[in-house]
Protein backbone atom coordinates (compact mmCIF):
# COMPACT_ATOMS: atom_id res chain seq x y z
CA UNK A 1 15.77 -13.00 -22.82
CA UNK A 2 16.87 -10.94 -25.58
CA UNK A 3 15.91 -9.48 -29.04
CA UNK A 4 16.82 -10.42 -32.43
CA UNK A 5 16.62 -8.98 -35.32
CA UNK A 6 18.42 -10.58 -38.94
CA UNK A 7 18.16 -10.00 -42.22
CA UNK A 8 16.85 -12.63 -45.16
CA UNK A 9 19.49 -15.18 -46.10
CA UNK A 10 19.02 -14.31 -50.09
CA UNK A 11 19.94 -17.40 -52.25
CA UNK A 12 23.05 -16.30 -54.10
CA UNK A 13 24.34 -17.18 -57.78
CA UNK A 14 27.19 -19.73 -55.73
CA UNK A 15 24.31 -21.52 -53.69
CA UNK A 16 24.59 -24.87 -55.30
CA UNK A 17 27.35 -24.32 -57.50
CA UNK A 18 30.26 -26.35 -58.01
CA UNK A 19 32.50 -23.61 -58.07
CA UNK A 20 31.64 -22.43 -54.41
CA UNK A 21 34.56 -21.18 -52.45
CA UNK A 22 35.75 -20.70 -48.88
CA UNK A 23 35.51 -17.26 -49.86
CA UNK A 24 31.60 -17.31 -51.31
CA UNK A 25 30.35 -18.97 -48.37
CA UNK A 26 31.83 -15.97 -45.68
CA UNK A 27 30.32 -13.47 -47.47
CA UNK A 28 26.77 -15.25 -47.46
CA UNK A 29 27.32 -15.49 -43.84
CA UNK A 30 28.60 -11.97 -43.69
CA UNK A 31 25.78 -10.66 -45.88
CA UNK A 32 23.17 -12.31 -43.78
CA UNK A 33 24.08 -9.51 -40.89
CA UNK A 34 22.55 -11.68 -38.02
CA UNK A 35 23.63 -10.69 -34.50
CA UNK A 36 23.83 -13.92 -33.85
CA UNK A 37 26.54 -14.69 -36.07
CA UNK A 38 29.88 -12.73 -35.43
CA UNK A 39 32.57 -12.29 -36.85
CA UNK A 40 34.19 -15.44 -34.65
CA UNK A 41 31.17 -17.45 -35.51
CA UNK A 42 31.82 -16.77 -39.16
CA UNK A 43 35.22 -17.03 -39.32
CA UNK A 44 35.89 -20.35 -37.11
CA UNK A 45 32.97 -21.67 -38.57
CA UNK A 46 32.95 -21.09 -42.17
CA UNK A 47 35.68 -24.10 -43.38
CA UNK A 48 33.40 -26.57 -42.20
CA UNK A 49 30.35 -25.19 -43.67
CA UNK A 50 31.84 -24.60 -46.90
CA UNK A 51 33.33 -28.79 -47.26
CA UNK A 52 29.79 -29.64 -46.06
CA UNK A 53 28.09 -28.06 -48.86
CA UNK A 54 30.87 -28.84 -51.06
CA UNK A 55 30.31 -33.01 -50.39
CA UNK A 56 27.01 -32.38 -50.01
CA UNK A 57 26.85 -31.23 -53.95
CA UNK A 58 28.86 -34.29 -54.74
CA UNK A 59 26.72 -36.28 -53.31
CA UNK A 60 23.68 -35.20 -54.26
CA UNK A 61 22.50 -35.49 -50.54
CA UNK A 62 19.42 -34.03 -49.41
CA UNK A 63 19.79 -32.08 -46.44
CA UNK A 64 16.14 -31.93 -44.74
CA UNK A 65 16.69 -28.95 -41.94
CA UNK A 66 14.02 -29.04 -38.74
CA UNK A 67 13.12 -25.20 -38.36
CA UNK A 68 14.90 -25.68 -34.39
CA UNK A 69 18.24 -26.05 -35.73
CA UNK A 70 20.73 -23.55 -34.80
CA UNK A 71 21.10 -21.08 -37.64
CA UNK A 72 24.41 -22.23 -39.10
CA UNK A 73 23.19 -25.91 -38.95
CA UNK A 74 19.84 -24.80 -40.22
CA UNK A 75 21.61 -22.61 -43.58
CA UNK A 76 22.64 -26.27 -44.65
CA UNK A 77 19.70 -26.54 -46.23
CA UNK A 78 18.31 -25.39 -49.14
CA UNK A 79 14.61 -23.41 -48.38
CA UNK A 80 12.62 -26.15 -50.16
CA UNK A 81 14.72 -28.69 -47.76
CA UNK A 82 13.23 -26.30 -44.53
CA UNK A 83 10.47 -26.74 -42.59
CA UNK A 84 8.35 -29.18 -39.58
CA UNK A 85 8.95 -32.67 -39.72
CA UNK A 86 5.93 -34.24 -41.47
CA UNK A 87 6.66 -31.42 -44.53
CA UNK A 88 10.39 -32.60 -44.42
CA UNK A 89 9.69 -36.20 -44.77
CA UNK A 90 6.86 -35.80 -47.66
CA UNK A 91 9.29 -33.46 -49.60
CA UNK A 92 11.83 -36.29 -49.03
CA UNK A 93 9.92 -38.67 -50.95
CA UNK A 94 9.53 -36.71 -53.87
CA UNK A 95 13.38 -36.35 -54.49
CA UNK A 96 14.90 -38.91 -56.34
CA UNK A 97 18.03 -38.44 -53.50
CA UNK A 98 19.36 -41.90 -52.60
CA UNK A 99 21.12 -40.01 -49.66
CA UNK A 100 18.78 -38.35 -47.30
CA UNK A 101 20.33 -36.27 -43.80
CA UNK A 102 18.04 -35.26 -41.29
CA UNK A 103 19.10 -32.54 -39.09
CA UNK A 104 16.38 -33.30 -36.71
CA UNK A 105 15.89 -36.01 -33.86
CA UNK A 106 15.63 -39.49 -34.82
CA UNK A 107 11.71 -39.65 -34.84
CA UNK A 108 11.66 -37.26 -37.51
CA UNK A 109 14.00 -39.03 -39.60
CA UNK A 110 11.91 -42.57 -38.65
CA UNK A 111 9.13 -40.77 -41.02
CA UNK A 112 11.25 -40.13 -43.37
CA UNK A 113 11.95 -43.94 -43.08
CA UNK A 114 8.22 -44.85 -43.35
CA UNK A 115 7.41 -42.80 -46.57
CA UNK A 116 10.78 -43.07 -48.40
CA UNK A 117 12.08 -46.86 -47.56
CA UNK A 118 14.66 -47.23 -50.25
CA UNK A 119 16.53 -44.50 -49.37
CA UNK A 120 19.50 -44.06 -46.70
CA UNK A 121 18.00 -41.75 -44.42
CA UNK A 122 20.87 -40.73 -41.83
CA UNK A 123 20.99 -38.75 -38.69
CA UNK A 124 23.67 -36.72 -36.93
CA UNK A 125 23.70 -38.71 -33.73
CA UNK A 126 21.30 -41.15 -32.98
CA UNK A 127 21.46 -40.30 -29.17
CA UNK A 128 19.13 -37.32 -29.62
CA UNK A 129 15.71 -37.70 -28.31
CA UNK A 130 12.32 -36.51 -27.26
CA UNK A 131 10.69 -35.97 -24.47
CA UNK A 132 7.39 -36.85 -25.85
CA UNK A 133 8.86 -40.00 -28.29
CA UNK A 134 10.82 -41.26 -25.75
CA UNK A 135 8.39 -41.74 -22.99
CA UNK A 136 5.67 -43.35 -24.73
CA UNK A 137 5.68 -46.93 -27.25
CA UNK A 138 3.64 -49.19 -28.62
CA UNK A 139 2.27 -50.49 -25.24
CA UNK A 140 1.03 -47.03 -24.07
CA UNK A 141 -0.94 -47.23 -27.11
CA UNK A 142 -2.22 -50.76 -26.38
CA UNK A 143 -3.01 -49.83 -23.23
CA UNK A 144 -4.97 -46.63 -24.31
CA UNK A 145 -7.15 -49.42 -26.31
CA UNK A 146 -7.78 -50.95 -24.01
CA UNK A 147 -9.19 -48.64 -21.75
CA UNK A 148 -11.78 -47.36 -24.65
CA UNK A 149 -12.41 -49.76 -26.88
CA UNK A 150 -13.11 -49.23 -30.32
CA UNK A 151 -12.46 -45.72 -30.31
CA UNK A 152 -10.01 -44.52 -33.24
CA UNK A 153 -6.71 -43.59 -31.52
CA UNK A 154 -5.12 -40.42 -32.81
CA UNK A 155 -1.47 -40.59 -32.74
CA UNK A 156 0.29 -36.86 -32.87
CA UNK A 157 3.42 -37.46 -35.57
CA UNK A 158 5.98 -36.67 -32.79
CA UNK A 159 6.10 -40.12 -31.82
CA UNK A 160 7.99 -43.34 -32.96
CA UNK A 161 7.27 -45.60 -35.41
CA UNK A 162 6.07 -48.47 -33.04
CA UNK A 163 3.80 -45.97 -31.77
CA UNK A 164 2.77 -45.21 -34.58
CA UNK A 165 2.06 -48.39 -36.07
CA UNK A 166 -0.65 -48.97 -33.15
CA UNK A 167 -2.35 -46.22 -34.03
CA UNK A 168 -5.26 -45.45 -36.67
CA UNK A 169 -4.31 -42.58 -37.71
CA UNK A 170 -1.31 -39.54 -37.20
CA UNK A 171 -2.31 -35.51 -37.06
CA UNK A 172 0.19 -32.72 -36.70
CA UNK A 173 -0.78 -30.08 -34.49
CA UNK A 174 -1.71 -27.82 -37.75
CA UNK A 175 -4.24 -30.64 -38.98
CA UNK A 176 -5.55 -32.32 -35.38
CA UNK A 177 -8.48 -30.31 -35.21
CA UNK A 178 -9.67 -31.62 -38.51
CA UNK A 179 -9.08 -34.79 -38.37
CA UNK A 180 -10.34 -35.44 -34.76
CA UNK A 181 -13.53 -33.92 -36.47
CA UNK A 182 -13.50 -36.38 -39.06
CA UNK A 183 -13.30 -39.33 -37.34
CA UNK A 184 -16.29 -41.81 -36.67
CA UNK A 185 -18.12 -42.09 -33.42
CA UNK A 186 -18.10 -39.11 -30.67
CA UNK A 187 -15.17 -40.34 -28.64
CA UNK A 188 -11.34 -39.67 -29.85
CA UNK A 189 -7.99 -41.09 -28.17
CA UNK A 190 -5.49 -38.62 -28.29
CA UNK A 191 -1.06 -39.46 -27.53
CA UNK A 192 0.84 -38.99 -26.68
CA UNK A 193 0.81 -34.92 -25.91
CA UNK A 194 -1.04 -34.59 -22.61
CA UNK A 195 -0.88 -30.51 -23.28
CA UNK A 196 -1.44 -30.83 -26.90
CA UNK A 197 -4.90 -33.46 -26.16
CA UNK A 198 -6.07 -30.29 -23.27
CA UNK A 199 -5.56 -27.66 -25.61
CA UNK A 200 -7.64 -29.85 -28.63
CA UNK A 201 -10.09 -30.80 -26.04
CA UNK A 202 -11.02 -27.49 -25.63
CA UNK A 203 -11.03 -26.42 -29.32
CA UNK A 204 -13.25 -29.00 -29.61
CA UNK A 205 -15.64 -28.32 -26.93
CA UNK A 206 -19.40 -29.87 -27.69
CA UNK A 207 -18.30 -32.02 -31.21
CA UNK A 208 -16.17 -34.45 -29.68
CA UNK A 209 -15.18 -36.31 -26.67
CA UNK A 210 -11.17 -36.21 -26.93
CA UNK A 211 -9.61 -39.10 -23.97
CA UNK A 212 -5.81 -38.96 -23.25
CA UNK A 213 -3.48 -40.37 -20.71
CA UNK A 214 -3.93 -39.07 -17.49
CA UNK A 215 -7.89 -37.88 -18.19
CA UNK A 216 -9.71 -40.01 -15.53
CA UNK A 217 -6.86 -42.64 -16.01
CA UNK A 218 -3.73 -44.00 -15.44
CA UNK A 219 -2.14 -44.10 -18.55
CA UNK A 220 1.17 -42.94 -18.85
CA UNK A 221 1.17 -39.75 -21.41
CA UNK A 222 4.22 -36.85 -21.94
CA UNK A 223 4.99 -33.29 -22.35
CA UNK A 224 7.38 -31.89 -24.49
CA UNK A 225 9.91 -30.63 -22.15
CA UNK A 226 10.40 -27.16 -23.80
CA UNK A 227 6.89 -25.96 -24.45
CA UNK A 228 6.04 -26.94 -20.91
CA UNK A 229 8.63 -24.23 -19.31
CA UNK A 230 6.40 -21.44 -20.76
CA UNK A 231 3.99 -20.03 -17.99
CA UNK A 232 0.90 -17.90 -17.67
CA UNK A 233 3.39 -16.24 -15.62
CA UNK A 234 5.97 -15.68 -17.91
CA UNK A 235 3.52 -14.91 -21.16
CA UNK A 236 2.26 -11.93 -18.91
CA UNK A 237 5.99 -10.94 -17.47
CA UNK A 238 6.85 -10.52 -21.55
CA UNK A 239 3.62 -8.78 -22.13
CA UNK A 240 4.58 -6.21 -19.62
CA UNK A 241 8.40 -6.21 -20.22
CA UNK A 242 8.76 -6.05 -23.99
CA UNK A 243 5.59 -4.21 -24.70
CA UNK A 244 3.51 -6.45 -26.37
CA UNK A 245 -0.21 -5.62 -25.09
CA UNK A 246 -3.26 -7.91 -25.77
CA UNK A 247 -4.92 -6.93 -28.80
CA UNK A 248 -2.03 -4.53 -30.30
CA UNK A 249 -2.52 -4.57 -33.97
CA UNK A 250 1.52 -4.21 -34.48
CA UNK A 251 2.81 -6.78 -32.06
CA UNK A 252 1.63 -10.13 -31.02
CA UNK A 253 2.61 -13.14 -28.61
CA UNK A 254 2.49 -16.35 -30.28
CA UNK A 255 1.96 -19.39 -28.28
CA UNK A 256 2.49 -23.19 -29.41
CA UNK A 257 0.17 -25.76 -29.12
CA UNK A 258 2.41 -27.75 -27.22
CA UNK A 259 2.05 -25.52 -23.94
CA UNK A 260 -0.16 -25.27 -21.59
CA UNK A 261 -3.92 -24.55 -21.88
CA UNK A 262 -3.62 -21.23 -19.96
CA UNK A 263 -0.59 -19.97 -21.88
CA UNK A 264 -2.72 -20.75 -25.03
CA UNK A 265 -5.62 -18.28 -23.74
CA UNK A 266 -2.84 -15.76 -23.18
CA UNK A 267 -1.45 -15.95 -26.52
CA UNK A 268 -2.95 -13.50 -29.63
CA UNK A 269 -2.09 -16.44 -31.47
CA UNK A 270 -1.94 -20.33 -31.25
CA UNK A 271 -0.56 -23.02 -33.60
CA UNK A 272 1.38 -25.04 -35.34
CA UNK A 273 5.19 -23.60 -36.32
CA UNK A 274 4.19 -23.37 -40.26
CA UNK A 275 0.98 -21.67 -38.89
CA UNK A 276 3.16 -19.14 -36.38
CA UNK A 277 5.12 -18.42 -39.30
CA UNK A 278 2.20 -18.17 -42.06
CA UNK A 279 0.54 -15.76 -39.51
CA UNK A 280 3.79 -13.73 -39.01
CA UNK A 281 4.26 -13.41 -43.00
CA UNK A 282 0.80 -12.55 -43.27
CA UNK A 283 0.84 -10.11 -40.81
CA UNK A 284 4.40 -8.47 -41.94
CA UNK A 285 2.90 -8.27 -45.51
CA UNK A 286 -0.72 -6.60 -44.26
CA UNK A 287 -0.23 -3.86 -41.96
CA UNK A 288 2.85 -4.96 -40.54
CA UNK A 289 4.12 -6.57 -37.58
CA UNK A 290 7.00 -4.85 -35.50
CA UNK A 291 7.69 -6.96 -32.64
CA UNK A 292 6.94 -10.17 -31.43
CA UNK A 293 7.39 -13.19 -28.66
CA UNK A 294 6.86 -16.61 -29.83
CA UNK A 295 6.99 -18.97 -27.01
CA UNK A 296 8.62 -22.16 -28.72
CA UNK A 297 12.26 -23.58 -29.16
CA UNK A 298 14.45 -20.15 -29.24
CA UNK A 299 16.18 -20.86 -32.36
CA UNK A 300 12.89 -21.19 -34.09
CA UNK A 301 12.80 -17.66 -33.35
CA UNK A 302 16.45 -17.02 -34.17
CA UNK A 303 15.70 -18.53 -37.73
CA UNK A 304 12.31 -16.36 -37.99
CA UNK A 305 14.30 -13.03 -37.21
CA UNK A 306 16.85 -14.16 -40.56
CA UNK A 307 13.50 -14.46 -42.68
CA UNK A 308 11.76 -11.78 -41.04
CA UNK A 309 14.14 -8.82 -40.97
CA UNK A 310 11.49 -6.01 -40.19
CA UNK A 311 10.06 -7.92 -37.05
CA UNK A 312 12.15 -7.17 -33.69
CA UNK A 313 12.27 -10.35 -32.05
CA UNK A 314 12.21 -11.25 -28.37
CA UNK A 315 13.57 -14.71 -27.40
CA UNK A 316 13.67 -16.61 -24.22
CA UNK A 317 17.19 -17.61 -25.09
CA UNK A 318 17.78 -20.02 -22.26
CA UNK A 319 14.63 -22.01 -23.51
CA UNK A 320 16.40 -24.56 -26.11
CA UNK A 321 15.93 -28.86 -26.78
CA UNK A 322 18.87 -29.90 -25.41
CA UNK A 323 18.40 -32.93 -28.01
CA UNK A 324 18.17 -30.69 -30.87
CA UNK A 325 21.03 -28.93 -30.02
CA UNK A 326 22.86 -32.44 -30.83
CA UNK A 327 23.03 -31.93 -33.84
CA UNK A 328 25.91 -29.92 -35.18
CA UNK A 329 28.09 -28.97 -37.75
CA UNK A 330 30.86 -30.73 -36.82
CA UNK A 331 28.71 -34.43 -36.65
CA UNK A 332 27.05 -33.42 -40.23
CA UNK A 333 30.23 -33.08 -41.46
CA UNK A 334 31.39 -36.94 -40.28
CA UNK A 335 28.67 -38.18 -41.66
CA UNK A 336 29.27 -37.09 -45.63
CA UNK A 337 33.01 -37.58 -44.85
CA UNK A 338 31.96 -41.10 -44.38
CA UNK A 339 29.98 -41.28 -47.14
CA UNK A 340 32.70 -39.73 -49.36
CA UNK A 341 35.23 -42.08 -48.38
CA UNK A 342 32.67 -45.28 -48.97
CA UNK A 343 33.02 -45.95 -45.07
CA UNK A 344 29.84 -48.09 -43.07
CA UNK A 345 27.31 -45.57 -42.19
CA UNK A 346 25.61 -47.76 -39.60
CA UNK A 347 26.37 -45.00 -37.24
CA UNK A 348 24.16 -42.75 -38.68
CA UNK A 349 21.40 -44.93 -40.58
CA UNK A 350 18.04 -44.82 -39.35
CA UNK A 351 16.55 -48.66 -39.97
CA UNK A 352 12.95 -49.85 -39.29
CA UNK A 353 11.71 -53.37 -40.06
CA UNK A 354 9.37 -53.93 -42.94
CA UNK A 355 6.64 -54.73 -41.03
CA UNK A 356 7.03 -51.41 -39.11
CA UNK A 357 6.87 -49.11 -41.99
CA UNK A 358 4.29 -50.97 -43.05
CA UNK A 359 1.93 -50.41 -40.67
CA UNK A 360 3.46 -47.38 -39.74
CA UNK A 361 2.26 -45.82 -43.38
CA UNK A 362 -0.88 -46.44 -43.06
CA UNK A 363 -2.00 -44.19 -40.20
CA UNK A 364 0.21 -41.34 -41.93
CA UNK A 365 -1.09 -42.26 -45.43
CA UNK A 366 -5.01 -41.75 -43.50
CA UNK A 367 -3.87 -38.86 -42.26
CA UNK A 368 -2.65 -37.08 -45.89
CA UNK A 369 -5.59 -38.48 -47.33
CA UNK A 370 -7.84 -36.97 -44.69
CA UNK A 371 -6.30 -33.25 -45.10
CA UNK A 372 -6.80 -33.15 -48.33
């Protein structure tokens, strides 16, 4: 493990301009002072970054980042084109972008799909996964049905669209609480996040019955394979090592919902990444926050230490999606080379069938309705 600290990547007059240089887009780099990008980072890296944003301009691609991208893959994007998935695809549809890259795994980019189907949405490589996507369909879903009939099945958004379409209606894991709330009758199913449905079955302890593959069944559910590797034993190794005791008013351990019940209890806070981060702004602007742990994909952290300059940063560094980390700057690069030289981009497109995204929408549709 090891700590980072960075300093805010400040939009600069040559961000977005079509006189930006090789030159311009070191000294961004440079300026941004990150220890994780050195001088041999910067340097062999910079050439490809700068004809990325240079086609992406031309273009007029929107570049949606994931907040796990590496930093130099995550920098593609402008700040409005940052953030979770769900926020990525909505701001998606919004832009009038016929072009539309994804630097995230291809369920991500299958939203994207769903709310914004007459646009190209492309992906670096369509080879990345998910732990939780992958090992769970449309027929878990049925069979989750089955088992308790007529009771509204939840669907968390990191799932695929055939999943999806199953399901009555999609939550994030800032929004689940609610909506689980707001749904009819006392009985919830919850997919495909066996974690995820422990850690909402406690929060909602007495107002609703939550069900989930693997409760008193045998359904087949998932874990996502990097939140699970955080411990109870770990959480309290960091506590003690880094100096981050429960209840300090300056430093905190933050805790995804995605990980285990017990390592939520440890936590001083739980959440969603846009609620880790709203807490850790809130906190840096109120009385301050001088270190923190945030036990999640490590470059989320390596991207909060850029934005968050003041907050010393502890990472567990070996802790990274191996599917995420797919996506780089050399396959972003073939994919608006393509595109620049009018080549098939079947390699890259993300397709769904109409009768997918149809039914897809809906339970995402419910679910923006219902968080309102």
């Amino acid at each position: 493990m090891k700590s980072t600290e960075g300093t805010r990547h400040t939009e600069g007059a040559t961000n977005g301009t079509t006189d930006l240089t090789l030159e311009d887009v070191k000294q961004e780099l440079y300026n941004r002072h990150h220890p994780s990008l050195t001088f041999l980072d910067i340097e062999a890296h910079a050439k490809a970054i700068h004809r990325i944003r240079t086609l992406k301009q031309k273009h007029d691609v929107v570049m949606l980042g994931h907040n796990y991208m590496e930093p130099l893959v995550f920098g593609l994007s402008e700040k409005s084109e940052q953030g979770d998935s769900l926020g990525l695809s909505m701001y998606a549809a919004k832009t009038e972008a016929e072009y539309l890259i994804f630097n995230g795994v291809p369920f991500m980019a299958e939203t994207a799909k769903i709310l914004s189907p007459d646009k190209t949405v492309l992906v670096a490589d369509k080879t990345a996964g998910c732990s939780l996507a992958d090992n769970f369909g449309a027929e878990d879903v049925k069979a989750m049905k089955e088992l308790y009939p007529g009771a509204p099945v939840m669907i968390y958004v990191n799932s695929y669209a055939d999943a999806k379409a199953e399901s009555d209606i999609c939550c994030t894991s800032a929004n689940a609480a609610h909506i689980a709330k707001s749904l009819p009758g006392d009985t919830v199913i919850f997919v495909p996040d066996i974690f995820f449905a422990q850690n909402l079955e406690e929060e909602l302890k007495g107002e609703k019955r939550v069900v989930y593959p693997g409760k008193d069944n045998t359904a087949r559910g998932a874990v996502c394979e990097v939140h699970e590797r955080f411990t109870l034993a770990d959480l309290v190794a960091i506590r003690e090592s880094f100096e981050i005791p429960k209840g300090h008013s300056l430093r905190k351990l933050y805790a995804h919902w995605e990980c285990r019940p017990d390592v939520l209890k440890e936590a001083d806070f739980y959440g969603s990444t846009s609620q880790i981060m709203k807490d850790i702004a809130e906190s840096v602007a109120g009385d301050g926050l001088e270190r923190a742990f945030v036990a999640s994909e490590c470059e989320l952290t390596s991207n909060l230490a850029q934005e968050f300059p003041a907050v010393q940063f502890w990472t567990a560094c070996s802790v990274r999606c191996t599917h995420m980390a797919k996506v780089s700057l050399g396959k972003i690069a073939t994919i608006l080379e393509a595109l620049d030289q009018g080549a098939d981009l079947g390699e890259f497109e993300v397709t769904l069938d109409a009768a997918v995204i149809d039914n897809a929408r809906a339970p995402i549709e419910r679910m923006l309705e219902m968080s309102q």
